[in-house]
Protein backbone atom coordinates (compact mmCIF):
# COMPACT_ATOMS: atom_id res chain seq x y z
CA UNK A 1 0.00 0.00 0.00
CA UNK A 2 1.66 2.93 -1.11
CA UNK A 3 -0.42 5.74 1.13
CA UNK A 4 -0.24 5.90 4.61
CA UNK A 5 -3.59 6.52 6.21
CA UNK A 6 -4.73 7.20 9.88
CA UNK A 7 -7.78 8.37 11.83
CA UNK A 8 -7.02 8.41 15.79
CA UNK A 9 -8.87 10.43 18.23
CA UNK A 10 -7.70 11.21 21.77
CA UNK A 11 -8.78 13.02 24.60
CA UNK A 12 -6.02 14.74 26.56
CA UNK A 13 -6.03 15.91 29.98
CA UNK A 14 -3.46 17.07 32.24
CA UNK A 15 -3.06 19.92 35.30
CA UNK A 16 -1.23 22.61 36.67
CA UNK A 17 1.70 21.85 38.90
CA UNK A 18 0.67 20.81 42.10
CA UNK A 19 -3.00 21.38 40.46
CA UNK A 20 -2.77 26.11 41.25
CA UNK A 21 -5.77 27.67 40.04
CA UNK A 22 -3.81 30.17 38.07
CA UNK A 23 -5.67 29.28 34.63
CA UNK A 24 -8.27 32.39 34.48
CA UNK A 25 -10.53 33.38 32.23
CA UNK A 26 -9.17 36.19 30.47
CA UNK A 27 -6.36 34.13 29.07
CA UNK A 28 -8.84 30.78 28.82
CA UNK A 29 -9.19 31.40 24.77
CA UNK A 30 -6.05 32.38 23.96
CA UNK A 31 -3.77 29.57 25.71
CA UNK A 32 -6.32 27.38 23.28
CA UNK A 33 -5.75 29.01 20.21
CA UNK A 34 -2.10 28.43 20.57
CA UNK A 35 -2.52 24.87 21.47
CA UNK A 36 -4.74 24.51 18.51
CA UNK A 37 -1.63 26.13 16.22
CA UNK A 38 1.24 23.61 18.30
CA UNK A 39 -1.21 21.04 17.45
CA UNK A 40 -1.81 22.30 13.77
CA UNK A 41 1.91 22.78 13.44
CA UNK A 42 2.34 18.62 14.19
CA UNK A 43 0.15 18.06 11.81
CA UNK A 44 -3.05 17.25 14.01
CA UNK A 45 -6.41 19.42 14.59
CA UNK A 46 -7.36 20.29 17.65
CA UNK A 47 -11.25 19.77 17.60
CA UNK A 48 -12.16 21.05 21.23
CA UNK A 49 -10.62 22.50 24.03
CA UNK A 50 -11.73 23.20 27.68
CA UNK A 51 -9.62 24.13 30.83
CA UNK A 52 -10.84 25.26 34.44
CA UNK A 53 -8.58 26.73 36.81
CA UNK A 54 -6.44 23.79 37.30
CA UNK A 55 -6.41 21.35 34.22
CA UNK A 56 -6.64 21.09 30.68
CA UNK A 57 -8.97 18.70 28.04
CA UNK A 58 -8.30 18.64 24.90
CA UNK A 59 -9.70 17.03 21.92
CA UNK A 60 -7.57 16.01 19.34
CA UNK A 61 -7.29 14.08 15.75
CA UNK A 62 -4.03 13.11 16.40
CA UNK A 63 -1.36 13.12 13.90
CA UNK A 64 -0.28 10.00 11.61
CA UNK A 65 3.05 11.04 11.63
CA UNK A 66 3.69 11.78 15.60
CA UNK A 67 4.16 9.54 18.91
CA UNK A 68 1.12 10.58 21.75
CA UNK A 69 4.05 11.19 24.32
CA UNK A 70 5.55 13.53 21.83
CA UNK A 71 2.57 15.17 21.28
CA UNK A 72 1.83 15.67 24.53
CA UNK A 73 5.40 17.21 25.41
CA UNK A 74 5.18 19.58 22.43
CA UNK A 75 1.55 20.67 23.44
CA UNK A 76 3.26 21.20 27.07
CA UNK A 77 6.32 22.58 26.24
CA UNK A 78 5.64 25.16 23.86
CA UNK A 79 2.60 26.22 25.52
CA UNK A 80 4.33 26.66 29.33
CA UNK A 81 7.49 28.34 27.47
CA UNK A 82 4.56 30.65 25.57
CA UNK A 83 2.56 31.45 29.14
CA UNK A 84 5.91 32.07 30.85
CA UNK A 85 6.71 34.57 27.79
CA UNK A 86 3.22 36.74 28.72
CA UNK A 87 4.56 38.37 31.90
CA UNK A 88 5.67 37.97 35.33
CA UNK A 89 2.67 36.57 36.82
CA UNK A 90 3.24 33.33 34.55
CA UNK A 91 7.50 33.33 35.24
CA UNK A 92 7.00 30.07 37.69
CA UNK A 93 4.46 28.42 35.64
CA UNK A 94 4.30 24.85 34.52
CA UNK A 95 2.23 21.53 34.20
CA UNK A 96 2.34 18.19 35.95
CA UNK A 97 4.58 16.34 34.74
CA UNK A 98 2.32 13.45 33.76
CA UNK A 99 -0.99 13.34 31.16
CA UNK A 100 -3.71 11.10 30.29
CA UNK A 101 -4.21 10.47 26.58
CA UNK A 102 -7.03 8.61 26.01
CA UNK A 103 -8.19 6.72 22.58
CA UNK A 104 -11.83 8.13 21.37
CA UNK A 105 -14.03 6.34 19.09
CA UNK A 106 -15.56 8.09 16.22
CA UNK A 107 -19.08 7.82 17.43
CA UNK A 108 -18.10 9.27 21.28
CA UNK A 109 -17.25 12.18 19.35
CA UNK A 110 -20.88 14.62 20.19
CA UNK A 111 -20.25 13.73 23.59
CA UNK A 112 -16.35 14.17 24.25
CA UNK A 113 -16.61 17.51 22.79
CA UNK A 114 -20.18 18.40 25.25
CA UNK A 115 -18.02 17.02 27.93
CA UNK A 116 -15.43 19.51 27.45
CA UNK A 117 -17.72 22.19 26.75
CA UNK A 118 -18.94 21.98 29.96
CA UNK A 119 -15.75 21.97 32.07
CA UNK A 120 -16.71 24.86 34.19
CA UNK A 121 -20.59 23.46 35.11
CA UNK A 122 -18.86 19.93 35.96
CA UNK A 123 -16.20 21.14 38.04
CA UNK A 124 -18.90 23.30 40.93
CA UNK A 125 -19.45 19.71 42.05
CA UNK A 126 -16.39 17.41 40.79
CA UNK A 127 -12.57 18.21 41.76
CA UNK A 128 -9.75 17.47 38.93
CA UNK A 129 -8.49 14.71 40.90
CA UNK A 130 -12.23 12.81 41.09
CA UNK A 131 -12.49 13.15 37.70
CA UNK A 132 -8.97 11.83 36.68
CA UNK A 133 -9.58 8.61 38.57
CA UNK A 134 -13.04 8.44 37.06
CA UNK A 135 -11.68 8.63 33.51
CA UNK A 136 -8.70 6.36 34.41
CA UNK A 137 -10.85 3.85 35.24
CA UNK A 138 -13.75 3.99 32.36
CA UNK A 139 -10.69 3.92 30.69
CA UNK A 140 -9.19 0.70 32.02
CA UNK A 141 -6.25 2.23 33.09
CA UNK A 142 -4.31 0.85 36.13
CA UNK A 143 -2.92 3.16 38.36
CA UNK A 144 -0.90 3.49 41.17
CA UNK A 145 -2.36 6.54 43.65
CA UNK A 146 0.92 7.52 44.73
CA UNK A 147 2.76 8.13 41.57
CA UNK A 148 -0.37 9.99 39.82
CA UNK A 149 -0.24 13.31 41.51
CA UNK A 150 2.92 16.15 41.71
C-alpha cells in the first residue's frame, strides 16, 4: 500500500503543577488558540478545548506522523514556554509532569466535545483529581495513587 492513512482520536487531559488555580478566564481562549496552532503545526487538529482553573482537556485528531508522548510534550512545552513569555505573573508556571491520553471512538465524538464544553458546570461539584480517577478507570487504566499526583 503505497499511502499511509490514519484516523485516531484522543482526549487529553493534564493539570497545573501541584494542580494552582492560576488558569483564568481572560487568558482561557487564547492559551487554546495556541494549542490549537502547536497542534496544527504537528500536523493534528485540535477539535475542542476546555480548561478550568487547574487542568486542561483537549480534543484532538491526532497526527499519523507523531508519537502521543511527543505530542503531549510539544503541546506542554511550547505552551508553558509561551505562558511564561506573557509576563511575570506566569514566570514560575508549569504543568504536571504526567498526562492522560485517552483513545476516542468516532461515534463518542458529540459527547467528548459536550463534555469539554462543559468543564466549568462539571467542576462546581467534581474536583480534577475525582475526575482523573473516574476517567482512568472507564478507561481501564491501572494506576498506582501515589505516583499519579505532583
Amino acid at each position: 500500500m503505497p499511502q499511509s492513512l490514519s484516523q485516531l482520536y484522543v482526549h487529553v487531559v493534564f493539570s497545573t503543577k501541584n494542580r494552582e488555580k492560576c488558569l483564568h478566564d481572560d487568558m482561557r481562549n487564547e492559551l487554546h488558540s495556541y494549542i490549537g496552532g502547536i497542534i496544527h503545526r504537528l500536523n493534528g487538529v485540535l477539535l475542542a478545548a476546555g480548561s478550568v482553573e487547574d487542568h486542561i482537556h483537549l480534543f484532538v485528531s491526532h497526527p499519523r506522523t507523531c508519537a502521543p508522548a511527543e505530542l503531549v510534550k510539544q503541546i506542554k512545552s511550547a505552551s508553558s514556554s509561551w505562558l511564561k513569555s506573557k509576563g511575570p505573573q506566569w514566570t514560575k508556571f508549569y504543568w504536571q509532569s504526567g498526562y492522560g491520553i485517552f483513545s476516542i471512538s468516532p461515534s463518542h465524538q458529540d459527547a467528548l466535545r459536550a463534555y469539554i464544553n462543559n468543564q466549568r458546570e462539571h467542576h462546581r461539584v467534581t474536583t480534577f483529581q475525582e475526575e482523573y480517577r473516574k476517567l482512568l478507570e472507564k478507561n481501564g487504566v491501572a494506576y498506582d495513587e501515589k505516583y499519579v499526583w505532583d
